[in-house]
C-alpha atoms as a PDB file:
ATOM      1  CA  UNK A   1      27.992 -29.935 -49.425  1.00  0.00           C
ATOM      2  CA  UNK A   2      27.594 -33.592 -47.944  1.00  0.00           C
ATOM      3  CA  UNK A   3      27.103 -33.357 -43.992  1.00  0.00           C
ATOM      4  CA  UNK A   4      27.447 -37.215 -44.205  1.00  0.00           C
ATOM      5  CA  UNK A   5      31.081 -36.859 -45.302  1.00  0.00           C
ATOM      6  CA  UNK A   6      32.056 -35.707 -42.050  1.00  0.00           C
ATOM      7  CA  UNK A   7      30.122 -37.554 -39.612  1.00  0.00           C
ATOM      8  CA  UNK A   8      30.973 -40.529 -41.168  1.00  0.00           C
ATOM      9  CA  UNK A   9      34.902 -39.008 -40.942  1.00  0.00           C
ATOM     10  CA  UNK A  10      34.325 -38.469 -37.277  1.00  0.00           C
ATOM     11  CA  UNK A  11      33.082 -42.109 -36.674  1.00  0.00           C
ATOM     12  CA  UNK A  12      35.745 -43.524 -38.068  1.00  0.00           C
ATOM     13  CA  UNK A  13      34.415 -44.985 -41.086  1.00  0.00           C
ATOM     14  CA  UNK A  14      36.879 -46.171 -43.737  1.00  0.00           C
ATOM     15  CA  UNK A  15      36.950 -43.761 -46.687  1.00  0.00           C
ATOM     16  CA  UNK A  16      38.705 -44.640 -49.677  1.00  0.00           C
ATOM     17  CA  UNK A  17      39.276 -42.316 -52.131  1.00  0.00           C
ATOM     18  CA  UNK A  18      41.743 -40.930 -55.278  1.00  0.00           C
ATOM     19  CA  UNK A  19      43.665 -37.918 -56.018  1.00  0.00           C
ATOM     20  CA  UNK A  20      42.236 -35.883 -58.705  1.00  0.00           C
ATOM     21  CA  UNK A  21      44.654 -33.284 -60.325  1.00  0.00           C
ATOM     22  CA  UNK A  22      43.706 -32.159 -63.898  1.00  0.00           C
ATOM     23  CA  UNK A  23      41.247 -29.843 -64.910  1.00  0.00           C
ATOM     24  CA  UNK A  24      38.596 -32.097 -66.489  1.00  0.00           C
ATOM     25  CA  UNK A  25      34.915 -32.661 -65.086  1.00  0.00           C
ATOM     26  CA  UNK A  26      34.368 -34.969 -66.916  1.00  0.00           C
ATOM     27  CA  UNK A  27      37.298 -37.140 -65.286  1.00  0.00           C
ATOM     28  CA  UNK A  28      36.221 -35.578 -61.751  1.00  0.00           C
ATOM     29  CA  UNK A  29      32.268 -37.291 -62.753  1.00  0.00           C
ATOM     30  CA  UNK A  30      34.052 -40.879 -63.882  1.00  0.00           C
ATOM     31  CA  UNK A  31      35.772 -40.807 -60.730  1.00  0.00           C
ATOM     32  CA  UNK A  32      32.471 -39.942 -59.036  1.00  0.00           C
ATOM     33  CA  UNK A  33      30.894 -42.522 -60.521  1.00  0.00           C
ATOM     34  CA  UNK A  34      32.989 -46.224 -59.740  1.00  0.00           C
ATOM     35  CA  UNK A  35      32.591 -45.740 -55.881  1.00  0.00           C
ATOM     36  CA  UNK A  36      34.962 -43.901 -54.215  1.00  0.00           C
ATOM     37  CA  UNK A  37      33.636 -42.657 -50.998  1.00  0.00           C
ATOM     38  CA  UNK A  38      35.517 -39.649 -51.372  1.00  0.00           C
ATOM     39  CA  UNK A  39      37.355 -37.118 -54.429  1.00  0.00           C
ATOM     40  CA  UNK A  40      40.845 -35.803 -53.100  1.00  0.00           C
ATOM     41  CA  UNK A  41      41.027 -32.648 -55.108  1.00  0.00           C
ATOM     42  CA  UNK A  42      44.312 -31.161 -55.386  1.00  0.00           C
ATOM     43  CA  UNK A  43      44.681 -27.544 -55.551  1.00  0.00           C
ATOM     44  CA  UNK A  44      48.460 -27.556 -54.085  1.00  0.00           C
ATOM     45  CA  UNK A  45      50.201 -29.571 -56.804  1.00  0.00           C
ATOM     46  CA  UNK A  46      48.039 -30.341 -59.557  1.00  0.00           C
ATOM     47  CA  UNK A  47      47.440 -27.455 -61.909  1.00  0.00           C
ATOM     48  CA  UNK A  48      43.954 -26.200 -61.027  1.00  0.00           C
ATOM     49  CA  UNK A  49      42.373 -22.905 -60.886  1.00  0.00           C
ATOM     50  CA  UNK A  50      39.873 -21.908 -58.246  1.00  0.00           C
ATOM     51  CA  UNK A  51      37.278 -21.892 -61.376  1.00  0.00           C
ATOM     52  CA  UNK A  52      38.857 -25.437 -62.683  1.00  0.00           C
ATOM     53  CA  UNK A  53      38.549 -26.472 -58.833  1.00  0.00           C
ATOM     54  CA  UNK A  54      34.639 -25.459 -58.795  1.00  0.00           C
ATOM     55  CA  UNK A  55      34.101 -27.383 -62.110  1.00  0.00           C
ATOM     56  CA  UNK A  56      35.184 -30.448 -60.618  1.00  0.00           C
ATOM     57  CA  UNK A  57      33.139 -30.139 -57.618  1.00  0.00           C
ATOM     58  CA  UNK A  58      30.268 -29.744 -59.902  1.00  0.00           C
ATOM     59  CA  UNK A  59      30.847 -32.573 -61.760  1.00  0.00           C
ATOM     60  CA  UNK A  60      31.124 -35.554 -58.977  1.00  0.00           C
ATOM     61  CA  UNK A  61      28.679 -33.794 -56.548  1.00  0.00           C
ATOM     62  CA  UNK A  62      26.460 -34.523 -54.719  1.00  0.00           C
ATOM     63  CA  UNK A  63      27.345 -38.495 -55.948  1.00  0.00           C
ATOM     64  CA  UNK A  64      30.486 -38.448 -54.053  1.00  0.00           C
ATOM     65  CA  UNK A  65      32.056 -35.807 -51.623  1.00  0.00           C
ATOM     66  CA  UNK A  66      34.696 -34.009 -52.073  1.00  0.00           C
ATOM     67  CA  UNK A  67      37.913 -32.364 -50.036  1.00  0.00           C
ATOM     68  CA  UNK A  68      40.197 -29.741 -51.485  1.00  0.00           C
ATOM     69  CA  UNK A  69      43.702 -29.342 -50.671  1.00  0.00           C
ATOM     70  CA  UNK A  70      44.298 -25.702 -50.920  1.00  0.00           C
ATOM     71  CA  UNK A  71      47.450 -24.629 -52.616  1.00  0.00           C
ATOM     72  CA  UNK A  72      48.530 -22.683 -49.325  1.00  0.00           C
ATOM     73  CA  UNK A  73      47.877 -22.194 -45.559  1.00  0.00           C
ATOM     74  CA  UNK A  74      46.257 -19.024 -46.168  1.00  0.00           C
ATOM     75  CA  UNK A  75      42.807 -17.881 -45.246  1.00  0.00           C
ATOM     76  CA  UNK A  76      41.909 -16.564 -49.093  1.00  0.00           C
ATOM     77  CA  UNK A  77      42.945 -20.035 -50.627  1.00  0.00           C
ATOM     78  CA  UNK A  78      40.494 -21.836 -47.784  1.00  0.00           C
ATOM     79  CA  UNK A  79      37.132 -19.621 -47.799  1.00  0.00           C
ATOM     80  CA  UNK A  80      37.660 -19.743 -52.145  1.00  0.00           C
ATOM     81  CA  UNK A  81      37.417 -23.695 -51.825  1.00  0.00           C
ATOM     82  CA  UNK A  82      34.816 -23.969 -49.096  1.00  0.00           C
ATOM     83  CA  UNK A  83      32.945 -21.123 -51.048  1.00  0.00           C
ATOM     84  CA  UNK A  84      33.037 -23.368 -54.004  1.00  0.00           C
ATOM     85  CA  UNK A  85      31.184 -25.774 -52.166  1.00  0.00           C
ATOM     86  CA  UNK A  86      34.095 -28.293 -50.856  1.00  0.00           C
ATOM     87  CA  UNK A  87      32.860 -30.569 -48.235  1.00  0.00           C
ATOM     88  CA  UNK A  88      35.960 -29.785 -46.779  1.00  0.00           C
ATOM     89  CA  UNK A  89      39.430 -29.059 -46.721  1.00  0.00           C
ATOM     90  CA  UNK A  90      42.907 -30.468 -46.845  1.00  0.00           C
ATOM     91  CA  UNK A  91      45.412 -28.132 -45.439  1.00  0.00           C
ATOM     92  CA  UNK A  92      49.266 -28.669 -46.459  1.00  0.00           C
ATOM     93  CA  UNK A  93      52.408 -28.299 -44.165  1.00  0.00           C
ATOM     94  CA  UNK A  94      50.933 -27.452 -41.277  1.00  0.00           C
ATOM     95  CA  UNK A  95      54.076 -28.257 -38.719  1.00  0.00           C
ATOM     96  CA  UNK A  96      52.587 -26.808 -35.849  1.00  0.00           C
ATOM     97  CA  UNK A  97      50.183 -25.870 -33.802  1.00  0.00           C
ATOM     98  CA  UNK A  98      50.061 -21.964 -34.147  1.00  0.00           C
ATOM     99  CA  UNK A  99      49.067 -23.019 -38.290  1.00  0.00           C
ATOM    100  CA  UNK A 100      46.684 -26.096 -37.347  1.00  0.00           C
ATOM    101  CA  UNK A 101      45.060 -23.126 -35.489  1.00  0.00           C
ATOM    102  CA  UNK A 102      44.875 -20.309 -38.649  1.00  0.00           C
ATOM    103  CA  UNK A 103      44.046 -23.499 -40.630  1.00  0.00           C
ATOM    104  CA  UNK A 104      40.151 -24.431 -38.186  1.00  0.00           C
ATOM    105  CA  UNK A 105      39.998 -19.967 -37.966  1.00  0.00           C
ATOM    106  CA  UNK A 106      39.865 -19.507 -41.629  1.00  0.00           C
ATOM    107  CA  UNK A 107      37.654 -22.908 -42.105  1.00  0.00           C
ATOM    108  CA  UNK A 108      34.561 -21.785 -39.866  1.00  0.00           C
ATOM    109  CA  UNK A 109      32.386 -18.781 -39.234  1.00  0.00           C
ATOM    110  CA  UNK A 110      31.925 -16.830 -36.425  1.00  0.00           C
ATOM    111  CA  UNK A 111      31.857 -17.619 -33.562  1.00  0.00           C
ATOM    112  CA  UNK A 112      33.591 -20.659 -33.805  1.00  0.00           C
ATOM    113  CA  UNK A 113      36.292 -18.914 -36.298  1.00  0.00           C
ATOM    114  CA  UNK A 114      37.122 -16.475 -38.756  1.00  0.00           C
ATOM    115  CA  UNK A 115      35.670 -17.664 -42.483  1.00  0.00           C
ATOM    116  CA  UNK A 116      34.270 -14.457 -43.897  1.00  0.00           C
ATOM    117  CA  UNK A 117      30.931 -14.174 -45.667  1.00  0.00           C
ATOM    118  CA  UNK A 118      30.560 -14.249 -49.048  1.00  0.00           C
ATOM    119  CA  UNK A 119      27.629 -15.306 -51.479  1.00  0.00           C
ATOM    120  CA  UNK A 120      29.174 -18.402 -54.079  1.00  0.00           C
ATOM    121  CA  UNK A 121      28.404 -21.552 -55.218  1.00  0.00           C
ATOM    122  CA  UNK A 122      28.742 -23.250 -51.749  1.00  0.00           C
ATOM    123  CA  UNK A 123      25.673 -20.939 -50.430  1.00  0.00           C
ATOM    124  CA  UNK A 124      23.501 -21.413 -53.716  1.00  0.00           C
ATOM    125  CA  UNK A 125      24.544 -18.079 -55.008  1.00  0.00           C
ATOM    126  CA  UNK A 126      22.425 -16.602 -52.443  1.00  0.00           C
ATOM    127  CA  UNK A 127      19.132 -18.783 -52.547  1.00  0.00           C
ATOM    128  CA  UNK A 128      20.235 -20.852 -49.692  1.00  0.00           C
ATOM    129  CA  UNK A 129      22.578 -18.252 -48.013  1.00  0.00           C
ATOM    130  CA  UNK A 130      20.877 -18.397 -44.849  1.00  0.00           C
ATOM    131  CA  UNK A 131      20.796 -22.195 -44.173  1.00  0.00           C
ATOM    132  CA  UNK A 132      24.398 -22.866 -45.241  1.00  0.00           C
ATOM    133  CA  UNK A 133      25.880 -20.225 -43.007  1.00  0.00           C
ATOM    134  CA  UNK A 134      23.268 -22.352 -40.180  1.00  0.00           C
ATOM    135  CA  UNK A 135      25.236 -25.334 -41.073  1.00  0.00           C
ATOM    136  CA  UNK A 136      28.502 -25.079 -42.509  1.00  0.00           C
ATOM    137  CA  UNK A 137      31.054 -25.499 -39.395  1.00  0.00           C
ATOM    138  CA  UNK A 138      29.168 -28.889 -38.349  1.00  0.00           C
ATOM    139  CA  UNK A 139      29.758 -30.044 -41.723  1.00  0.00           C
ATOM    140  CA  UNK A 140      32.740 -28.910 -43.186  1.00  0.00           C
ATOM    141  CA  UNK A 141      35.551 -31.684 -42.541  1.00  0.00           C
ATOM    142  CA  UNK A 142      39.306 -29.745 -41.655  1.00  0.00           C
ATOM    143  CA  UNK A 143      41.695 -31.913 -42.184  1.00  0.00           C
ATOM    144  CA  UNK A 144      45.905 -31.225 -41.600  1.00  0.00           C
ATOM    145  CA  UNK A 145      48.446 -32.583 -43.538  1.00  0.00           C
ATOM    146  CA  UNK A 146      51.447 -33.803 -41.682  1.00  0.00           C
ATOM    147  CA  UNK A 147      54.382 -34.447 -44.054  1.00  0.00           C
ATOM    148  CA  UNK A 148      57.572 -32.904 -42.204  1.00  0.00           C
ATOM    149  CA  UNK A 149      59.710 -33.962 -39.532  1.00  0.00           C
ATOM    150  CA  UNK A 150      58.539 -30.766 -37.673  1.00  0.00           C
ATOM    151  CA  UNK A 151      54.769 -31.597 -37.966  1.00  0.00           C
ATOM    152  CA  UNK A 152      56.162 -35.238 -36.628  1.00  0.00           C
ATOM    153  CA  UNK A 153      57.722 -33.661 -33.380  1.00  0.00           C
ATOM    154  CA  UNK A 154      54.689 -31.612 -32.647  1.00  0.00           C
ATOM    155  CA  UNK A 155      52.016 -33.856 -33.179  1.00  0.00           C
ATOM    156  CA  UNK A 156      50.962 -33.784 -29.664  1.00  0.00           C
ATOM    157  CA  UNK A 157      50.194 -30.121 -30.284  1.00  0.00           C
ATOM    158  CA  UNK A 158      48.576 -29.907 -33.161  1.00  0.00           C
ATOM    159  CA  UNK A 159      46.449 -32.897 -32.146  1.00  0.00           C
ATOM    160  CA  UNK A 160      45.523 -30.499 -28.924  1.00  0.00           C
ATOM    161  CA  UNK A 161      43.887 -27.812 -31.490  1.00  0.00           C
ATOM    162  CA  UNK A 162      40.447 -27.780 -31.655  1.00  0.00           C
ATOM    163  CA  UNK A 163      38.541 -28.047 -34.628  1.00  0.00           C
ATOM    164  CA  UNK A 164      41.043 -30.529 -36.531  1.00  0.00           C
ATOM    165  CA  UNK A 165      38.389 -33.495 -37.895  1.00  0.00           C
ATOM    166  CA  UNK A 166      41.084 -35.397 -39.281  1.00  0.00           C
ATOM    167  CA  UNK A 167      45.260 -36.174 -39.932  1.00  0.00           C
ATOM    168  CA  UNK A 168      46.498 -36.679 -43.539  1.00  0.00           C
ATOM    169  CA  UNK A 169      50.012 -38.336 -44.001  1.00  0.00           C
ATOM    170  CA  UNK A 170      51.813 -37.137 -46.649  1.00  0.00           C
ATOM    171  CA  UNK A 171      54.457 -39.400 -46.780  1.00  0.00           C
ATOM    172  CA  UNK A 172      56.163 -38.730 -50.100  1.00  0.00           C
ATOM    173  CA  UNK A 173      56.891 -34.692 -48.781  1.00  0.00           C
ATOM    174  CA  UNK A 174      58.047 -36.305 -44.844  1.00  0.00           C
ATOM    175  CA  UNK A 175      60.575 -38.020 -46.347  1.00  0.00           C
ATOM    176  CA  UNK A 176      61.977 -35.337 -48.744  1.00  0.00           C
ATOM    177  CA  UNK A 177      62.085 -33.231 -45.103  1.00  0.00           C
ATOM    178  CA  UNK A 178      64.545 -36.123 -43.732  1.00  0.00           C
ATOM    179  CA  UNK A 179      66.475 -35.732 -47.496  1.00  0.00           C
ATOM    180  CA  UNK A 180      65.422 -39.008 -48.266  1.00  0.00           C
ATOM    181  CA  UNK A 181      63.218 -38.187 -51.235  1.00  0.00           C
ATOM    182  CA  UNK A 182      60.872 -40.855 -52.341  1.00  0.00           C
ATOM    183  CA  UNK A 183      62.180 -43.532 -50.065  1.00  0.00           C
ATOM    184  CA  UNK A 184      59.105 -43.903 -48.008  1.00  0.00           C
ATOM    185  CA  UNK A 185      60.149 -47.272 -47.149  1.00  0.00           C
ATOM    186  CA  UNK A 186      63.159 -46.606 -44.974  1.00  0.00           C
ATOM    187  CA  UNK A 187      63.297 -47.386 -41.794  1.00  0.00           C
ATOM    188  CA  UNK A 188      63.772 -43.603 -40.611  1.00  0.00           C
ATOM    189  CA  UNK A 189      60.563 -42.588 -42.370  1.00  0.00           C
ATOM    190  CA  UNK A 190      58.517 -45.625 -41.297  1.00  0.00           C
ATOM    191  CA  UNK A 191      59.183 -44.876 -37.855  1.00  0.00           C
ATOM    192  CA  UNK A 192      57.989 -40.912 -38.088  1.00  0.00           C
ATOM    193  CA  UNK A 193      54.776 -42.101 -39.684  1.00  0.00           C
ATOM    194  CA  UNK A 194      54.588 -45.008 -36.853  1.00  0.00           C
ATOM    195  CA  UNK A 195      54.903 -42.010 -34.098  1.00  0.00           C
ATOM    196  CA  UNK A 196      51.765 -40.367 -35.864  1.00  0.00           C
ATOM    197  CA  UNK A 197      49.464 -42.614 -36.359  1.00  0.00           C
ATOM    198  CA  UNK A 198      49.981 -43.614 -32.694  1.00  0.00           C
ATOM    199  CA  UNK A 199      49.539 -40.545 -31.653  1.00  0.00           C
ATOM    200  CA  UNK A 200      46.295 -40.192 -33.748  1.00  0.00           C
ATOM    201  CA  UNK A 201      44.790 -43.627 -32.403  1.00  0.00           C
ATOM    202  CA  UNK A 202      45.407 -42.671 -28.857  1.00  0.00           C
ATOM    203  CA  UNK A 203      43.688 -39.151 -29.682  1.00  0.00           C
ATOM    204  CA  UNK A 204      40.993 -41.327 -31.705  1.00  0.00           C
ATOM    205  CA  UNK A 205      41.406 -38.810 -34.398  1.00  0.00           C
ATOM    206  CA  UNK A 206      41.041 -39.593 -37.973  1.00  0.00           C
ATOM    207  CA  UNK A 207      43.911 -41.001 -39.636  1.00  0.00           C
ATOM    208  CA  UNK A 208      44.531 -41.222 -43.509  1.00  0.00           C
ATOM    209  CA  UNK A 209      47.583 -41.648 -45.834  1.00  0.00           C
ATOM    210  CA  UNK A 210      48.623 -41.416 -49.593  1.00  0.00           C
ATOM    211  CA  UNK A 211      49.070 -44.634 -51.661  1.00  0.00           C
ATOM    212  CA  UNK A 212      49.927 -44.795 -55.558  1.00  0.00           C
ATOM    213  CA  UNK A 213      47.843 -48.183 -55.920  1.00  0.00           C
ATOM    214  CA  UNK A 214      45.742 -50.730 -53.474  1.00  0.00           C
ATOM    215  CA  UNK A 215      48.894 -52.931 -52.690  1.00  0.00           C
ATOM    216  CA  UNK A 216      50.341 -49.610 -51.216  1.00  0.00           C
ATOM    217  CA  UNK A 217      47.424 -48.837 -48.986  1.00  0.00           C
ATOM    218  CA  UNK A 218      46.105 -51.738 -47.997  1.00  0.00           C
ATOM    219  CA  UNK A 219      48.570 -52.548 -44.731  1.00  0.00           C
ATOM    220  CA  UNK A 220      47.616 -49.074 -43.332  1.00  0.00           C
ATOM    221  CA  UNK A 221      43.906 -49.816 -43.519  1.00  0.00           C
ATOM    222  CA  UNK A 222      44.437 -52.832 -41.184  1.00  0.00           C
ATOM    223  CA  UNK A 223      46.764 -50.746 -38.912  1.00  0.00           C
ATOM    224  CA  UNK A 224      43.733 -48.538 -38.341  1.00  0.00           C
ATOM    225  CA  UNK A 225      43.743 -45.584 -41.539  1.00  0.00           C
ATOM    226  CA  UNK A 226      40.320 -44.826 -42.109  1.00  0.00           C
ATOM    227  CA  UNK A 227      41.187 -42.007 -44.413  1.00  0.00           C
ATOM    228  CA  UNK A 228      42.746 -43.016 -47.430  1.00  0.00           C
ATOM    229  CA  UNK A 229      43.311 -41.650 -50.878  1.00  0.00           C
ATOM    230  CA  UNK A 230      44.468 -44.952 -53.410  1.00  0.00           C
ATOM    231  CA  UNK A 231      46.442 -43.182 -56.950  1.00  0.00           C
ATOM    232  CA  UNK A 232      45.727 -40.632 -58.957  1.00  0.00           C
ATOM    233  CA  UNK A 233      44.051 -39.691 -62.217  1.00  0.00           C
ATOM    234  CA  UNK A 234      47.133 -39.444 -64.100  1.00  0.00           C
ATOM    235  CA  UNK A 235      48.895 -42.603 -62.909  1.00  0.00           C
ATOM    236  CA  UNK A 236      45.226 -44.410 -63.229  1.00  0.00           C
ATOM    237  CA  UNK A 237      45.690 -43.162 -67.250  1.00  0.00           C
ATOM    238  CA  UNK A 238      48.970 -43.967 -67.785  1.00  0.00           C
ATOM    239  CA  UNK A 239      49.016 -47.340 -66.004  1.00  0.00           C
ATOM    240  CA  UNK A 240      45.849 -48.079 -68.018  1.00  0.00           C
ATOM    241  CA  UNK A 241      46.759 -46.699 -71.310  1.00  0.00           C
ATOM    242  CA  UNK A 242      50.612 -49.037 -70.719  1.00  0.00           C
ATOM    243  CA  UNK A 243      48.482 -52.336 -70.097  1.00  0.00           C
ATOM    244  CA  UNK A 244      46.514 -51.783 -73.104  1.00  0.00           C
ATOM    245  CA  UNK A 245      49.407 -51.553 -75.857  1.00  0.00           C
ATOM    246  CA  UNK A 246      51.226 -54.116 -73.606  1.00  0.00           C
ATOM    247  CA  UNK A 247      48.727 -56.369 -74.191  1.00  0.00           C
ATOM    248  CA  UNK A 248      49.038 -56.105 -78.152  1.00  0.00           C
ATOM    249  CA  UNK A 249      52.370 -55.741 -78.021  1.00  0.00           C
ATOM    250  CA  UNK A 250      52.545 -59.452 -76.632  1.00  0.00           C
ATOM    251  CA  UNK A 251      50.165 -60.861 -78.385  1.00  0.00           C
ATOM    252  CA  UNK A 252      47.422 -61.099 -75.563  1.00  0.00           C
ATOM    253  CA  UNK A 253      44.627 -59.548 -77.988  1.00  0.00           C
ATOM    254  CA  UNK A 254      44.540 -63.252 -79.532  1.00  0.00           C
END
């Protein structure tokens, strides 16, 4: 675990970083490698394992933190990601306060929650059980996901929970909820993210959003993001992979 990953969340520092969704350590220790202050690692859609999910962690840290969204809102999925040694956690759908709530719980020991003990990677299989336990809720980052209309109309709430670090816009999912699917650019949409990240700047809580390239993220760094994860491995591939046989197609190699 990096304590500086959170502190650094908490001051508002701006964190870019990329979505990492297949089961590769190797592409996890690339990644880790060209400078991203931060590994989105995502257990929800991309097609990890818990073990798959601990690889990855293994390979990019300590050279870069990393933040796990956990496939559910459930306290099993959390403590198997923080036990792997996450520096924190991404929790999805959470459209209200009542979940924010179960979300921080399951996140942090006694007495501040409800994380149960277990010996794993995260506490040096034992050898430095004592010290992480000492230090885990001051440095494990819990960040929400908002992406649905009813997380929208209860942001006031779930900003009121204590515990939350940050507030991850998943705007992709919010505008499926509104059966607009994909059109994240529509008026409709743009205003629901507008009405959260004002909410989050008056709160001073950390803000961050999903982008599939720089172009994409760069207006919501200047609007005040600080939290931001730019593509994915996948898309990073494939965009790669098309520019290189475009560029023999078309003669460019001469």
């Amino acid at each position: 675990m990096n304590p500086d990953f959170r502190k650094r969340l908490l001051k508002g520092d701006l964190l870019t970083g990329t979505v990492v969704t297949l089961p590769c350590p190797a592409i996890a220790e690339l990644l880790s490698r060209a400078g991203f202050d931060w590994l989105f690692i995502d257990g929800e859609h991309g097609c990890l394992s818990v073990g798959d999910i601990q690889l990855l962690l293994q390979a990019a840290q300590p050279r870069c933190p990393c933040v796990v969204r956990v496939a559910a809102n459930q306290d099993v999925a959390i403590k198997q990601a923080l036990d792997a040694g996450a520096d924190g956690i991404i929790a999805p759908l959470v459209n209200d306060a009542d979940t924010a709530a179960r979300v921080v719980a399951w996140a942090k020991y006694p007495p501040l929650g409800k994380r149960s003990v277990g010996i794993a990677r995260a506490q040096g299989y034992g050898a430095s059980f004592a010290d992480y336990v000492v230090r885990a809720n001051a440095d494990t980052a819990v960040i929400v996901q908002v992406e649905h209309v009813d997380a929208v109309a209860n942001i006031a709430a779930i900003l009121d929970v204590s515990g939350i670090d940050g507030v991850f816009i998943g705007p992709y999912d919010l505008s499926a909820s509104m059966g607009k699917p994909g059109n994240i650019h529509d008026a409709d949409v743009r205003h629901l993210i507008e009405t959260v990240r004002r909410a989050c700047l008056e709160r001073r809580m950390a803000l961050g959003i999903f982008g599939v390239d720089a172009a994409a993220v760069a207006p919501f760094i200047e609007q005040g993001y600080t939290l931001n994860a730019v593509g994915m491995d996948t898309l990073m591939l494939d965009q790669s992979a098309r520019r290189l046989l475009s560029g023999l197609k078309t003669g460019d190699h001469r």
